[in-house]
C-alpha atoms as a PDB file:
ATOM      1  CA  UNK A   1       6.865  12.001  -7.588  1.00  0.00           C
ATOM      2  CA  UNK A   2       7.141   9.287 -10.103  1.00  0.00           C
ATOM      3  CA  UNK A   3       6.052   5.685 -10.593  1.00  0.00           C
ATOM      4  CA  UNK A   4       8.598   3.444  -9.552  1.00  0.00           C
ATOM      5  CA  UNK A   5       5.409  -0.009  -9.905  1.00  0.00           C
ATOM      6  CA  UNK A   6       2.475  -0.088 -11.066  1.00  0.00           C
ATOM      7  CA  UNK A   7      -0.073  -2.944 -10.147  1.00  0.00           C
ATOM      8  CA  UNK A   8       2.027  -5.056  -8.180  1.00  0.00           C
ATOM      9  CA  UNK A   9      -0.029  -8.168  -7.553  1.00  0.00           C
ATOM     10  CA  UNK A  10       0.303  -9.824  -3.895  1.00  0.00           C
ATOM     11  CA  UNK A  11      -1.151 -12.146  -1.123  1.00  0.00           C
ATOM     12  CA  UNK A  12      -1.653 -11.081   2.691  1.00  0.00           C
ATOM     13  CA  UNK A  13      -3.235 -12.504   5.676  1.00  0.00           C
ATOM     14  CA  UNK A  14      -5.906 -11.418   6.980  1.00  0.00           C
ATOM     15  CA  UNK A  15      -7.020 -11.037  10.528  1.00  0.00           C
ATOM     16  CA  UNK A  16      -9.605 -14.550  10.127  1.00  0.00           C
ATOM     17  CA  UNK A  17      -6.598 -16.487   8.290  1.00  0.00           C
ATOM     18  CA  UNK A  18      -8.361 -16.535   4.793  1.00  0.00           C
ATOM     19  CA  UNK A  19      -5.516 -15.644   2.178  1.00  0.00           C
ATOM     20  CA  UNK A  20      -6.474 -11.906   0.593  1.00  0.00           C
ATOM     21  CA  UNK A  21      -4.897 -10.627  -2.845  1.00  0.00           C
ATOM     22  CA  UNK A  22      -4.158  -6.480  -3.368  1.00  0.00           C
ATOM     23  CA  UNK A  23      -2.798  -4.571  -5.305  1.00  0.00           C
ATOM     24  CA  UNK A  24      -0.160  -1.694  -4.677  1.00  0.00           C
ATOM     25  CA  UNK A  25       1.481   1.345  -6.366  1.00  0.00           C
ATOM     26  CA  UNK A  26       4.703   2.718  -5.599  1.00  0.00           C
ATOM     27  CA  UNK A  27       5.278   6.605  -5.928  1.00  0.00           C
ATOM     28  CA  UNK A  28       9.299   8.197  -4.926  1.00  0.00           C
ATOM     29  CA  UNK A  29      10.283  11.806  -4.832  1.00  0.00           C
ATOM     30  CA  UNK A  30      13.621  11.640  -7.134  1.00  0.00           C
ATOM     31  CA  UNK A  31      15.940  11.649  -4.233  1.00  0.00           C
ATOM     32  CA  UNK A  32      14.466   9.120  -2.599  1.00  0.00           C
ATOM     33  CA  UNK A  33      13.824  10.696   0.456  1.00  0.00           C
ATOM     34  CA  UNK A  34       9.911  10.144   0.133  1.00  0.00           C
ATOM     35  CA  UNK A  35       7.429   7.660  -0.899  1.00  0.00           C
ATOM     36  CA  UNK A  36       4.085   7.202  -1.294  1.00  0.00           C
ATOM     37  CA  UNK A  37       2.013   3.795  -1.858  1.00  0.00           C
ATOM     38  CA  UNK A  38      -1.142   3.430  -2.500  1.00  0.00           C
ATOM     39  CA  UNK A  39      -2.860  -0.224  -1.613  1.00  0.00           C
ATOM     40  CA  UNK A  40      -5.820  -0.823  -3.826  1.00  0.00           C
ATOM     41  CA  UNK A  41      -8.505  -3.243  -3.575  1.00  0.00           C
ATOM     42  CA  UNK A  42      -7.914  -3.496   0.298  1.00  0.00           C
ATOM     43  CA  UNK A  43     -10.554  -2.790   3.341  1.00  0.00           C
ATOM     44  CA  UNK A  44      -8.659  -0.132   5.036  1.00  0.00           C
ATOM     45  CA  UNK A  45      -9.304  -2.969   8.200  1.00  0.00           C
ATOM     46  CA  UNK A  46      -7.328  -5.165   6.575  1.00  0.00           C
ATOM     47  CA  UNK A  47      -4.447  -2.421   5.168  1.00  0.00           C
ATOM     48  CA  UNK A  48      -1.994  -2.851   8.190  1.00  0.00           C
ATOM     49  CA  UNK A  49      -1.382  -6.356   7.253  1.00  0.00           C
ATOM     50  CA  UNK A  50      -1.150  -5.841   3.644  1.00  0.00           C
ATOM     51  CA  UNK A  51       1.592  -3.556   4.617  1.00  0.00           C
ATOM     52  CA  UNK A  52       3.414  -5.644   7.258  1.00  0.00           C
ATOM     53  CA  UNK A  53       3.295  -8.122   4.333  1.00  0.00           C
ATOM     54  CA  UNK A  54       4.735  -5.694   1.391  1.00  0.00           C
ATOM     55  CA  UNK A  55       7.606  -5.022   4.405  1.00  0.00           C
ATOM     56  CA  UNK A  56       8.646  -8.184   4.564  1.00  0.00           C
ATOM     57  CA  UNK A  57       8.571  -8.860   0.848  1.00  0.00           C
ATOM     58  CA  UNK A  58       8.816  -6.193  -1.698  1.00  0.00           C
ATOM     59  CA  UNK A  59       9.089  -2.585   0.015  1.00  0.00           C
ATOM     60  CA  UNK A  60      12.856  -3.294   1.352  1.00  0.00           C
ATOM     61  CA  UNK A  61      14.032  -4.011  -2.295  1.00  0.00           C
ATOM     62  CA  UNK A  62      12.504  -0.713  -3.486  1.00  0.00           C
ATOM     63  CA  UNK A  63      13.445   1.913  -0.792  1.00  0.00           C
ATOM     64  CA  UNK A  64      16.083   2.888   1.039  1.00  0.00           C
ATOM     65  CA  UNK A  65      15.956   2.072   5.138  1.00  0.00           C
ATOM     66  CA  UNK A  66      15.398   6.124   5.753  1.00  0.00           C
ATOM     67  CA  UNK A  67      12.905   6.947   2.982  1.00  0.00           C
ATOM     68  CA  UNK A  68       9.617   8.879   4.965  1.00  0.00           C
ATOM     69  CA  UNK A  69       7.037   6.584   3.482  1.00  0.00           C
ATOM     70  CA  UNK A  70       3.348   7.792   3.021  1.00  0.00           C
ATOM     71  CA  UNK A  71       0.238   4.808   2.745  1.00  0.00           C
ATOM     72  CA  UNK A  72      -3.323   5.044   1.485  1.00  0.00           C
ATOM     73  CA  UNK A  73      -5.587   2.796   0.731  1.00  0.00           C
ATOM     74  CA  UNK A  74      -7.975   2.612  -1.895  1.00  0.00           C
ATOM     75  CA  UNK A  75     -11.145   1.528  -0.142  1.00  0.00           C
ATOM     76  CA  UNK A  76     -13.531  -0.675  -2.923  1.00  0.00           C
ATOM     77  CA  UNK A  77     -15.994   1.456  -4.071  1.00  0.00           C
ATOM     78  CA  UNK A  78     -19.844   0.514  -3.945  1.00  0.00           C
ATOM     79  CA  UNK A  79     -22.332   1.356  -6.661  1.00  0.00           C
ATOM     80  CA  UNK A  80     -21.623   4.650  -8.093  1.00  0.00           C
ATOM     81  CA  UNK A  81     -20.262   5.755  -4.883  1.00  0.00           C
ATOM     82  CA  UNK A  82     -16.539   7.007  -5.407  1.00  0.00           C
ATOM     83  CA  UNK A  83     -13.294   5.665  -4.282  1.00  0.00           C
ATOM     84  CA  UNK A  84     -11.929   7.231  -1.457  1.00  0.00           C
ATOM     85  CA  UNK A  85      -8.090   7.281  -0.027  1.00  0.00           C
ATOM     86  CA  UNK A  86      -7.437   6.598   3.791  1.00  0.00           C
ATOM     87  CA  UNK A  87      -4.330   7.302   4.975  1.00  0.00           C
ATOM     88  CA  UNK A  88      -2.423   4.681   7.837  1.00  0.00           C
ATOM     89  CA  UNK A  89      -1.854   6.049  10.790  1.00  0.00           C
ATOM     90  CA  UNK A  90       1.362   4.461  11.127  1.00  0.00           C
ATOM     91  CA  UNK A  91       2.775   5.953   8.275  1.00  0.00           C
ATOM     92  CA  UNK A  92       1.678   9.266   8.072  1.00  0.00           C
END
């Protein structure tokens, strides 16, 4: 896998209406067959609509239509507690 973005900065929804800001990283496989992103800064609650957003926005000018595409989430970590991944179920 390699980087294809690093910190991409963007707005979502969330499920109250308040405008939310995340972050993302974008991993591909070097055919292009898989990807991986990883939404940081996001309560995994709110990660489906960060990702419905990033569909309609920036993940159709990075991937091909049939890439297998693989999304965790970075869930903020608390005082000297570590970060931990969760993985969508929609995309796994």
């Amino acid at each position: 896998m390699h980087l294809l973005r690093r910190n991409h900065q963007f707005e979502f929804r969330s499920p109250s209406g308040d405008d939310r800001h995340g972050a993302a990283d974008l991993y591909s496989d070097a055919g292009a067959t898989r990807a991986v992103l990883v939404l940081r800064g996001i309560p995994a609650a709110e990660a489906p609509r960060a990702l419905a957003s990033l569909n309609h926005s920036w993940l159709p000018y990075l991937l091909r239509p049939d890439t297998t595409l693989l999304v965790l989430t970075l869930r903020p970590h608390a005082d000297g507690e570590k970060a931990r991944a969760v993985v969508l179920p929609l995309s796994a």
